[in-house]
C-alpha atoms as a PDB file:
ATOM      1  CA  UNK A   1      24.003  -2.407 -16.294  1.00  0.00           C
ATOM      2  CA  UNK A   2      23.867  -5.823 -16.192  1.00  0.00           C
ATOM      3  CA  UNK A   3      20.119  -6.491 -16.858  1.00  0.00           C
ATOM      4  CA  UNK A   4      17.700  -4.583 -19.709  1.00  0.00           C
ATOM      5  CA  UNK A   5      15.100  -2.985 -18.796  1.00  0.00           C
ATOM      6  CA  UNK A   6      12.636  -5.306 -19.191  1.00  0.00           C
ATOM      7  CA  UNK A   7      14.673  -8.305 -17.488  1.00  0.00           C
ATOM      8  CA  UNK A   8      14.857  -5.513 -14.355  1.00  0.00           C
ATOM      9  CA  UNK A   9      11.344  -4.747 -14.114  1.00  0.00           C
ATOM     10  CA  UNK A  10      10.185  -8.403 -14.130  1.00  0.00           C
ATOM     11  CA  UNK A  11      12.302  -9.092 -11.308  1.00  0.00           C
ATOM     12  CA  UNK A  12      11.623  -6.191  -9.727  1.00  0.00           C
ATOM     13  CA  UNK A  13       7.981  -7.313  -9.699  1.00  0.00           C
ATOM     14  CA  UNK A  14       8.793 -10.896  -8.495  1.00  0.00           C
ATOM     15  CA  UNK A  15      10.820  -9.051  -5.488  1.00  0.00           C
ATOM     16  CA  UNK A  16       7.921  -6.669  -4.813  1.00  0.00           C
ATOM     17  CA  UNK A  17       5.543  -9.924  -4.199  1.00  0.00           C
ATOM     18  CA  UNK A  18       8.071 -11.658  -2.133  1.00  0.00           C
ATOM     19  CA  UNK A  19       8.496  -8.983  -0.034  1.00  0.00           C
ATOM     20  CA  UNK A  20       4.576  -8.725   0.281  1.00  0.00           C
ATOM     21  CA  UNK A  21       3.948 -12.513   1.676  1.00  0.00           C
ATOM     22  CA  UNK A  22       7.083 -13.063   3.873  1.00  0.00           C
ATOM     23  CA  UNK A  23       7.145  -9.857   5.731  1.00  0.00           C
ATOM     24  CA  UNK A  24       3.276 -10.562   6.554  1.00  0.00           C
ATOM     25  CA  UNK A  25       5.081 -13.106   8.801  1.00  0.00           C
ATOM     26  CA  UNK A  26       7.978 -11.246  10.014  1.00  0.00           C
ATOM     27  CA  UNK A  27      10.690 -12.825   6.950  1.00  0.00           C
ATOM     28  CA  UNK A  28      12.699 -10.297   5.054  1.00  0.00           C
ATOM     29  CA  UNK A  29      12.502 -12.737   1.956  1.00  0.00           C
ATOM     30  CA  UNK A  30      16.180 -13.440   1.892  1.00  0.00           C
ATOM     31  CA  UNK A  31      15.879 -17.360   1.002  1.00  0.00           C
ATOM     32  CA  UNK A  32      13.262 -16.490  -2.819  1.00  0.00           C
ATOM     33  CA  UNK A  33      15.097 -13.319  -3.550  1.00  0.00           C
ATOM     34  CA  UNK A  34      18.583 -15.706  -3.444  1.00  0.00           C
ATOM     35  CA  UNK A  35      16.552 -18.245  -5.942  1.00  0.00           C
ATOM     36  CA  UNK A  36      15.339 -15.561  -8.105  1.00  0.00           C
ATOM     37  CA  UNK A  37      19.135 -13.706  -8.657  1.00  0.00           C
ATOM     38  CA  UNK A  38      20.300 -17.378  -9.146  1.00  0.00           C
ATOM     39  CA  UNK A  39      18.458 -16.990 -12.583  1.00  0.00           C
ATOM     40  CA  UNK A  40      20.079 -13.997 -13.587  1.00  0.00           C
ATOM     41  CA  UNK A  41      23.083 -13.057 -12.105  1.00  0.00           C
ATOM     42  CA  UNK A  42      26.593 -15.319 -13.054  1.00  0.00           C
ATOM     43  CA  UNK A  43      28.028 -13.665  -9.616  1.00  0.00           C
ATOM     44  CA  UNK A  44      27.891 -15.524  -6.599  1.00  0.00           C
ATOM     45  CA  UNK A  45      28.667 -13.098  -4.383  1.00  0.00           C
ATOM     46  CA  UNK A  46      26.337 -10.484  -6.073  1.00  0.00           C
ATOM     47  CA  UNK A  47      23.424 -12.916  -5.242  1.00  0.00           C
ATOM     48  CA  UNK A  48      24.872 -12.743  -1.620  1.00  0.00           C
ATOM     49  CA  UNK A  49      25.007  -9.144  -1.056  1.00  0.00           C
ATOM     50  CA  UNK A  50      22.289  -7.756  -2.848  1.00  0.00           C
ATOM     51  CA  UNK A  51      19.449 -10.449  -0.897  1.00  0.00           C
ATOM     52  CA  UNK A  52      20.899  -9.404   2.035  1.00  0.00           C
ATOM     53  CA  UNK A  53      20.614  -5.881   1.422  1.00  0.00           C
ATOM     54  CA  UNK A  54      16.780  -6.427   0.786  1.00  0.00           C
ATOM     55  CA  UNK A  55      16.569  -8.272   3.413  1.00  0.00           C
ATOM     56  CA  UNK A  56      17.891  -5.221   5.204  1.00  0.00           C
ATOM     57  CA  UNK A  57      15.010  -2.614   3.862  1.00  0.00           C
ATOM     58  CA  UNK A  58      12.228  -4.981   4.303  1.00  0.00           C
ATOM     59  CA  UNK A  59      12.455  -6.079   8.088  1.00  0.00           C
ATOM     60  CA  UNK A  60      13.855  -2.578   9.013  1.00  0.00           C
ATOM     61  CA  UNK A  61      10.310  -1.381   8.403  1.00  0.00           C
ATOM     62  CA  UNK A  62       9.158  -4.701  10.421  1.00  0.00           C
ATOM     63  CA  UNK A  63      10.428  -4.156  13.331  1.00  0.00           C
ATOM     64  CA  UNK A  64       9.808  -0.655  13.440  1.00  0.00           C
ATOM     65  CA  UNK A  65       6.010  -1.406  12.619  1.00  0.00           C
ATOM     66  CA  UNK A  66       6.212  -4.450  15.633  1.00  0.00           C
ATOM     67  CA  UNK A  67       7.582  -1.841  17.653  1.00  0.00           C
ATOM     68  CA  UNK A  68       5.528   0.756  17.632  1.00  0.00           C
ATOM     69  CA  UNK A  69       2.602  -1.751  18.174  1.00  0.00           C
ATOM     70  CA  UNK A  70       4.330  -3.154  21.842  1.00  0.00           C
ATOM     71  CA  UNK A  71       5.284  -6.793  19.856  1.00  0.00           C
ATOM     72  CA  UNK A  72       8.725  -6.144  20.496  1.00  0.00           C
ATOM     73  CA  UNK A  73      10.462  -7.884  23.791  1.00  0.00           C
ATOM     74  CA  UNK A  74      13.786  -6.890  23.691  1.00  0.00           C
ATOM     75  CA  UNK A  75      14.888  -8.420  27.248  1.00  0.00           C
ATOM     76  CA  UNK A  76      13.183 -11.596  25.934  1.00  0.00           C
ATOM     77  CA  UNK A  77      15.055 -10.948  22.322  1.00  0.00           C
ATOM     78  CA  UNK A  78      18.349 -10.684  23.744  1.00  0.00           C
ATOM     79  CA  UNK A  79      19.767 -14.124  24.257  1.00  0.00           C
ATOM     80  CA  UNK A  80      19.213 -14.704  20.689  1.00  0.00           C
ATOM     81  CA  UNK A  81      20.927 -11.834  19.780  1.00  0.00           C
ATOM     82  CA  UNK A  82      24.117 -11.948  21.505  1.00  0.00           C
ATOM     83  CA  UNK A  83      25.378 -15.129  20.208  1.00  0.00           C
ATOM     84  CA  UNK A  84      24.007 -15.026  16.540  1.00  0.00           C
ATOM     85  CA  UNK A  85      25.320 -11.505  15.704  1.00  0.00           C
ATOM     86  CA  UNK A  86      29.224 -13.007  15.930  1.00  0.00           C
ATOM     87  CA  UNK A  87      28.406 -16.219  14.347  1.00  0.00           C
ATOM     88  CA  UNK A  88      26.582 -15.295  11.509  1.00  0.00           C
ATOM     89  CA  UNK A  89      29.856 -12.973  10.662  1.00  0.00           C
ATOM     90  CA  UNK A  90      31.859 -16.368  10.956  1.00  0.00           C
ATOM     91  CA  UNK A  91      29.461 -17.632   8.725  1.00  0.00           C
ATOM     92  CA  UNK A  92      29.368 -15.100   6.296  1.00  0.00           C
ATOM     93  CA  UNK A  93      33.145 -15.389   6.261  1.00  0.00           C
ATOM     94  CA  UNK A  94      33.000 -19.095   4.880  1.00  0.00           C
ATOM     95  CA  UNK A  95      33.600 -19.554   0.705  1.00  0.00           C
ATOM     96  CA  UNK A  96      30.927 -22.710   0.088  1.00  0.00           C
ATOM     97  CA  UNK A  97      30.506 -24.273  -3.238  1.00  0.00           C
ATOM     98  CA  UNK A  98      27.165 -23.094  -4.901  1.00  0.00           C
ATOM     99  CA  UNK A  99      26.054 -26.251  -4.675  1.00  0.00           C
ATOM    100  CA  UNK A 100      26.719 -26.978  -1.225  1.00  0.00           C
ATOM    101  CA  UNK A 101      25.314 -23.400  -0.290  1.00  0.00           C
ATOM    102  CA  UNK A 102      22.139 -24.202  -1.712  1.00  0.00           C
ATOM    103  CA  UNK A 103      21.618 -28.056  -0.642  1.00  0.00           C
ATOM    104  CA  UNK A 104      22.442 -26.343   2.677  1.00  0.00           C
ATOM    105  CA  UNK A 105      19.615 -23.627   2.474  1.00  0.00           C
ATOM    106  CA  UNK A 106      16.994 -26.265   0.502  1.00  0.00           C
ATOM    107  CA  UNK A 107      17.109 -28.638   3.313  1.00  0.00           C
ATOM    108  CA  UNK A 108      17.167 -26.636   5.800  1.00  0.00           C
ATOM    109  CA  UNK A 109      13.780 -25.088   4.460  1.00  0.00           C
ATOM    110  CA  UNK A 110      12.172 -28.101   4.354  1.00  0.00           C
ATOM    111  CA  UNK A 111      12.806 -29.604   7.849  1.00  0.00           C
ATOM    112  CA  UNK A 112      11.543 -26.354   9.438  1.00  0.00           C
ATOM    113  CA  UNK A 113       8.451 -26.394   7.307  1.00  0.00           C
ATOM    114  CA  UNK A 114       7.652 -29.591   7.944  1.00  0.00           C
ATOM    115  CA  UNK A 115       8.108 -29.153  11.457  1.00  0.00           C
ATOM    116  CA  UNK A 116       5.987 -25.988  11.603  1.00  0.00           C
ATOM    117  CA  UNK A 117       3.198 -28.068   9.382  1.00  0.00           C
ATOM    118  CA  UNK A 118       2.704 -30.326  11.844  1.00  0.00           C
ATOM    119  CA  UNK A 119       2.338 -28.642  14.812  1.00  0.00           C
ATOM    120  CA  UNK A 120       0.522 -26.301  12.979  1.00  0.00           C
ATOM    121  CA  UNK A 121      -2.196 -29.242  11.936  1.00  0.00           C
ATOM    122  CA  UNK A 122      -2.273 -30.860  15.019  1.00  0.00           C
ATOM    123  CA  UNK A 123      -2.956 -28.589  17.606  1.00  0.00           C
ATOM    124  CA  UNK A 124      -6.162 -26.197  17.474  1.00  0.00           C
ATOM    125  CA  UNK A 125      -5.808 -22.298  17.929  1.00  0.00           C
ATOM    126  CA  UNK A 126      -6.739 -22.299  21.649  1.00  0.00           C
ATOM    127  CA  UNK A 127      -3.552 -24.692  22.485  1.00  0.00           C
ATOM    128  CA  UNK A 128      -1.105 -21.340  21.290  1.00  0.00           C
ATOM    129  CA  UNK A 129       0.155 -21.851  24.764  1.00  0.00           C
ATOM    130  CA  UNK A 130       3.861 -20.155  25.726  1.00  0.00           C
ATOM    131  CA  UNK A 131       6.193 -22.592  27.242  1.00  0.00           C
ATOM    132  CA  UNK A 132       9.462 -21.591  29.264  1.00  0.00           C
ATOM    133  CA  UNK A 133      12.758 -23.085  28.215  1.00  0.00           C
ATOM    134  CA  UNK A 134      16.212 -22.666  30.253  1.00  0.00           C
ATOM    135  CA  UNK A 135      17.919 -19.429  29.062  1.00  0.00           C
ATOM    136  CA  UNK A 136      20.779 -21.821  27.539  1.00  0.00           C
ATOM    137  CA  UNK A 137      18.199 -23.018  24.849  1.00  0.00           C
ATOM    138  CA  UNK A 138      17.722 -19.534  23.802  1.00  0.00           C
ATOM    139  CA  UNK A 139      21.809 -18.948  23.243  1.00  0.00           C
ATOM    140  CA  UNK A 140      22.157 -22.202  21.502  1.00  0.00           C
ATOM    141  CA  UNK A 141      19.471 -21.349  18.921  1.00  0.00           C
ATOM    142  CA  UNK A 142      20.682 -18.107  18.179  1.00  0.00           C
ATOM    143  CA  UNK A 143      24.227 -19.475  17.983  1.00  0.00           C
ATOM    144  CA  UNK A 144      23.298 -22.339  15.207  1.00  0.00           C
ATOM    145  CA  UNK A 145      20.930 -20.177  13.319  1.00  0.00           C
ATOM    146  CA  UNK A 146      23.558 -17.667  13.393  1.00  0.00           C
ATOM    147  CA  UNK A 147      25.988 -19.414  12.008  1.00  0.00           C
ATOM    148  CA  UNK A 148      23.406 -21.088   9.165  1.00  0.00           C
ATOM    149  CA  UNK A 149      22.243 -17.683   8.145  1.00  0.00           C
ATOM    150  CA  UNK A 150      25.596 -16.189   7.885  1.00  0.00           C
ATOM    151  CA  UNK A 151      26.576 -19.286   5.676  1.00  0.00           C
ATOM    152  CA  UNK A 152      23.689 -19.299   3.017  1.00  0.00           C
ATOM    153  CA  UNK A 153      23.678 -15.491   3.024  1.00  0.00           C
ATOM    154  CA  UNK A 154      20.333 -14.501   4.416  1.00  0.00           C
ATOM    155  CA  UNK A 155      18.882 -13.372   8.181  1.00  0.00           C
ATOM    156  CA  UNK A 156      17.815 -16.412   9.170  1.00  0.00           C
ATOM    157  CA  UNK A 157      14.108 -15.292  10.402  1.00  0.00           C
ATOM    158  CA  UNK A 158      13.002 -18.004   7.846  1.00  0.00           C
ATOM    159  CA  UNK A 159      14.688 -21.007   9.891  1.00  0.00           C
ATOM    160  CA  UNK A 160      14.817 -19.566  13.482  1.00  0.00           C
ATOM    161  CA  UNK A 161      10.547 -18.511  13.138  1.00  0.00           C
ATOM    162  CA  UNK A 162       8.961 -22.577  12.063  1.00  0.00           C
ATOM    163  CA  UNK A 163      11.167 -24.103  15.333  1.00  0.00           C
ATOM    164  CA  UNK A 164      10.239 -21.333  17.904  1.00  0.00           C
ATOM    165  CA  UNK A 165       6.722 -21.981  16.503  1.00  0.00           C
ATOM    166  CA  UNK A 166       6.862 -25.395  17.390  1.00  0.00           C
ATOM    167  CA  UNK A 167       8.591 -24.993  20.646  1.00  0.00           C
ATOM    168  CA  UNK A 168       5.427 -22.843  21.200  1.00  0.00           C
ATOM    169  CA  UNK A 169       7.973 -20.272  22.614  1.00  0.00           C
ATOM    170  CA  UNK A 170       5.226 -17.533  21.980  1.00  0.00           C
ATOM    171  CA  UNK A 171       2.441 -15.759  20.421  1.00  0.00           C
ATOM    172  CA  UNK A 172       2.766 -16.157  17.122  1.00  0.00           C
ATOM    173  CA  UNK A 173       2.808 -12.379  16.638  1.00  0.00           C
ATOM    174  CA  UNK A 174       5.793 -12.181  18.995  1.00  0.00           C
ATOM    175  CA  UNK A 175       7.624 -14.912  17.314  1.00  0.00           C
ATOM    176  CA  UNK A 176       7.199 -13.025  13.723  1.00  0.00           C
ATOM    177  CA  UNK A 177       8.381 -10.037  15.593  1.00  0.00           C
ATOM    178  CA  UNK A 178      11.402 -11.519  16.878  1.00  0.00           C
ATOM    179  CA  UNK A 179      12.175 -12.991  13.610  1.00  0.00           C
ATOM    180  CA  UNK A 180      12.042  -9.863  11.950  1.00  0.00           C
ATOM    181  CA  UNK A 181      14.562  -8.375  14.670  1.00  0.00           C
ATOM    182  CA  UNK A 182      16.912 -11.384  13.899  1.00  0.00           C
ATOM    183  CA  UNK A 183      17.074 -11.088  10.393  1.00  0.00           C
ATOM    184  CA  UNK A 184      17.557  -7.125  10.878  1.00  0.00           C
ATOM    185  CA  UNK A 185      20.714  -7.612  13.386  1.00  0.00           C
ATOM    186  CA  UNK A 186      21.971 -10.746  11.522  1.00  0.00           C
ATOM    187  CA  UNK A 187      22.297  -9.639   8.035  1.00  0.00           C
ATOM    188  CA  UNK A 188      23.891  -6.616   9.334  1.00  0.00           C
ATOM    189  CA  UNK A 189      26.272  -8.537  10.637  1.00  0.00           C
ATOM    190  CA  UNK A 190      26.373 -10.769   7.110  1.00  0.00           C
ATOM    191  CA  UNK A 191      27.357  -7.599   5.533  1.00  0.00           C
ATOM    192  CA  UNK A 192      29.930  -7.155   7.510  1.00  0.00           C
ATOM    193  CA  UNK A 193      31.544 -10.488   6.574  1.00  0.00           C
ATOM    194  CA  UNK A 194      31.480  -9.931   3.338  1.00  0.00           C
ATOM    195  CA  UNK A 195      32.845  -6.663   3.744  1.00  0.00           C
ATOM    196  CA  UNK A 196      36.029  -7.880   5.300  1.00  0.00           C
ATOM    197  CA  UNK A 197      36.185 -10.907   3.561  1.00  0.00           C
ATOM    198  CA  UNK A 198      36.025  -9.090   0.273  1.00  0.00           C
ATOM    199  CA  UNK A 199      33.165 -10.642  -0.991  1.00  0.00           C
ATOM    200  CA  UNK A 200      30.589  -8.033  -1.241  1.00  0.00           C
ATOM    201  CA  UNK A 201      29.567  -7.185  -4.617  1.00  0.00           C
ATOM    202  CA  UNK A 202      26.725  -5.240  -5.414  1.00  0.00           C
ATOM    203  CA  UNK A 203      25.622  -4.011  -9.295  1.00  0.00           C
ATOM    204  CA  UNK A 204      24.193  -0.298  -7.991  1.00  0.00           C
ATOM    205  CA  UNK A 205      21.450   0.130 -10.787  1.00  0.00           C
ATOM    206  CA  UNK A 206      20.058  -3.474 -10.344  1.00  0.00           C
ATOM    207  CA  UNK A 207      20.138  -3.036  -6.543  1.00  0.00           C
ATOM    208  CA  UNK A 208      18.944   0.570  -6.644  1.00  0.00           C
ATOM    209  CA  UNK A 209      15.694  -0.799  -8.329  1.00  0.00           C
ATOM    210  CA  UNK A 210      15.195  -4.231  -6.266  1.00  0.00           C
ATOM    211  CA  UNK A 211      15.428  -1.938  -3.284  1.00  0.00           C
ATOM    212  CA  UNK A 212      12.255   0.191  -4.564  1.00  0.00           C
ATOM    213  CA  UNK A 213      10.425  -2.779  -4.575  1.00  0.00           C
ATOM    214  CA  UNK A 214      10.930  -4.485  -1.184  1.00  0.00           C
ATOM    215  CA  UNK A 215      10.457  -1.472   0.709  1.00  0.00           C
ATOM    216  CA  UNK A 216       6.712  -0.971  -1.070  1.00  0.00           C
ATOM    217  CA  UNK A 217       5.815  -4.730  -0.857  1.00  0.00           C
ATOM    218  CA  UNK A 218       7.301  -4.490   2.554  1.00  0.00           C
ATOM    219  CA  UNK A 219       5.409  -1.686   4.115  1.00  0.00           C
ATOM    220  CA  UNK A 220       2.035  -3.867   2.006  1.00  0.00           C
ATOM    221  CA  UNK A 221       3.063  -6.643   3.740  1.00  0.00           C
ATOM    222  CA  UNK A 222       3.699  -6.021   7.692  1.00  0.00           C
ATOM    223  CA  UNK A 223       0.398  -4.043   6.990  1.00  0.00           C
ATOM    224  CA  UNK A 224      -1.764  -6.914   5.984  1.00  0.00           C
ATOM    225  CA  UNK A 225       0.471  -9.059   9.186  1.00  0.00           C
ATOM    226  CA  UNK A 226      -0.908  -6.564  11.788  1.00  0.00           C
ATOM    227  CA  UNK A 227      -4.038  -5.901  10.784  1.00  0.00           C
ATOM    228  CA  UNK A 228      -5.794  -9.283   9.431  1.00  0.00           C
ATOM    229  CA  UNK A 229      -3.852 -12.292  10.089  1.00  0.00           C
ATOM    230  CA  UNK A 230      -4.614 -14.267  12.913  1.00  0.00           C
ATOM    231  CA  UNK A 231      -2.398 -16.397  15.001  1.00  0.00           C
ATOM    232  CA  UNK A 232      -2.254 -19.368  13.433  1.00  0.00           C
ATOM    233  CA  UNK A 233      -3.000 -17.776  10.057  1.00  0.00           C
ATOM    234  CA  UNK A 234       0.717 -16.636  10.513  1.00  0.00           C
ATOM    235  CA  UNK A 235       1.596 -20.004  11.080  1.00  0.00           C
ATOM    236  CA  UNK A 236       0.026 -21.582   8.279  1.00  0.00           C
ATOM    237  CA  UNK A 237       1.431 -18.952   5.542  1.00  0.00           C
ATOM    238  CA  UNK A 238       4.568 -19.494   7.058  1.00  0.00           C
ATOM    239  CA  UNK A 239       4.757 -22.912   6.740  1.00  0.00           C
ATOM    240  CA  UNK A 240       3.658 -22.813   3.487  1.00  0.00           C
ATOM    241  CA  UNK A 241       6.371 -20.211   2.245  1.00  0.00           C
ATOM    242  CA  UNK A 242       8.884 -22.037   3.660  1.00  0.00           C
ATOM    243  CA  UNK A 243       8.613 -25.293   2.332  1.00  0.00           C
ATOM    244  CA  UNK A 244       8.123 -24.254  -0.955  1.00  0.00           C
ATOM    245  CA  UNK A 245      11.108 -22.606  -1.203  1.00  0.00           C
ATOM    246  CA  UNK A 246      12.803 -24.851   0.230  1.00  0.00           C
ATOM    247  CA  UNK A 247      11.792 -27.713  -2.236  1.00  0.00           C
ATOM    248  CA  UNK A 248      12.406 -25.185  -5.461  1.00  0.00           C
ATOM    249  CA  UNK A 249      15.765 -24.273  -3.708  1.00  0.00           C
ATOM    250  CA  UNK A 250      16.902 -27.767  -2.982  1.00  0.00           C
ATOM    251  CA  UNK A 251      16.001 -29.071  -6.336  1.00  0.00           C
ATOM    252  CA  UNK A 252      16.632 -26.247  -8.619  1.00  0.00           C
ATOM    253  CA  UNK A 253      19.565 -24.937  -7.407  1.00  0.00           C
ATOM    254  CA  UNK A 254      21.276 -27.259  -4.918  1.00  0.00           C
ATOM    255  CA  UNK A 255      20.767 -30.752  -7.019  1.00  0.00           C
ATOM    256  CA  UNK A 256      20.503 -28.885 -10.543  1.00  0.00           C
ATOM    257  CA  UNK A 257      17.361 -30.993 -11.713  1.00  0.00           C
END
């Protein structure tokens, strides 16, 4: 066991609230469960795996939930999916300085939260208009976020969710929904990068324990998404999660301040 006790149970509590606020909005919590392990775990590739496997147990729940309430659009879902599944696994694949991994992530964060903050502020909630976009926009965006997610090691709902809001692709419900499909398919297919790269390393007793927690403050969370948050309430929590971890990621981890 790498942690005691108490260490475990703190974080375990930290996880549990994550898990809470960003599946509310259709996020798994990949991007603040990766700054939290950075604290305690020497690994890099433990931090990897084990976010990614939360990821995994929070938006499984998700999407079932968006589901079973008609928010998922699978035909409409697709074009995202077929191109980011392969390149997040090329992604995942990559060996990036810790550094460079999280000045990746950090700014990332922050240029979609931004974005999302102002469209959020400057249109009212009766403009949450859908627009239509050639199907090639669709493939490209899965393609690049693909590819991101699989690099930084999470399922990419976080960056793919603040542009598609701004595009005003769709309802803000459907866009969460989507997101949490994304992050489900894409950090599958992170996993199995870092399976065949070798890279997958996962303490069982830490992980066993952080697991517990997502899936309780994920099943909270989706919960409190589908029965009291409005449209652009979704929105404005989102944009706030985001850029906050993007600024504590960028400055924490990727510039060491």
């Amino acid at each position: 066991m790498l942690l005691t006790i108490p260490e475990l149970l703190l974080l375990m509590g930290g996880f549990l609230v994550i898990a809470t606020l960003y599946s509310s909005v259709g996020f798994g919590g990949g991007s603040s469960y990766l700054a939290l392990l950075a604290l305690v775990f020497v690994s890099f590739f433990a931090i990897r795996s084990i976010a990614l496997i939360c990821n995994l147990v929070v938006v499984f729940g998700s999407t079932y939930l968006y589901w079973k309430n008609g928010h998922l659009d699978f035909k409409k879902f697709l074009p995202f999916i077929v191109t980011s599944i392969p390149l997040a696994f090329i992604g995942a694949r990559f060996r990036l300085q810790e550094s460079t991994f999280f000045s990746i992530l950090g700014a990332s964060l922050i240029v979609s939260a931004l974005a999302l903050i102002y469209q959020t502020v400057s249109l009212k909630k009766s403009q949450e208009v859908n627009q239509n976009y050639p199907i090639y926009v669709t493939y490209l965006l899965g393609a690049a976020i693909g590819l991101l997610s699989g690099l930084v090691g999470i399922g990419g709902g976080i960056f793919l969710a603040p542009i598609l809001n701004h595009m005003k692709w769709d309802k803000s419900i459907k866009i969460a929904a989507l997101a949490s499909f994304f992050i489900l398919v894409n950090s599958v297919s992170g996993i199995g990068g870092l399976l065949t790269k070798g890279t997958f390393e996962l303490p069982w007793i830490e992980a066993a324990g952080l697991i517990v927690a997502v899936f309780i403050g994920g099943q909270i969370g989706i919960r409190l998404s589908l029965s009291k948050l409005t449209g652009n309430g979704i929105k404005v929590v989102t944009a706030i999660l985001v850029l906050f971890v993007g600024v504590r990621v960028l400055l924490v981890n990727g510039l060491q301040m």
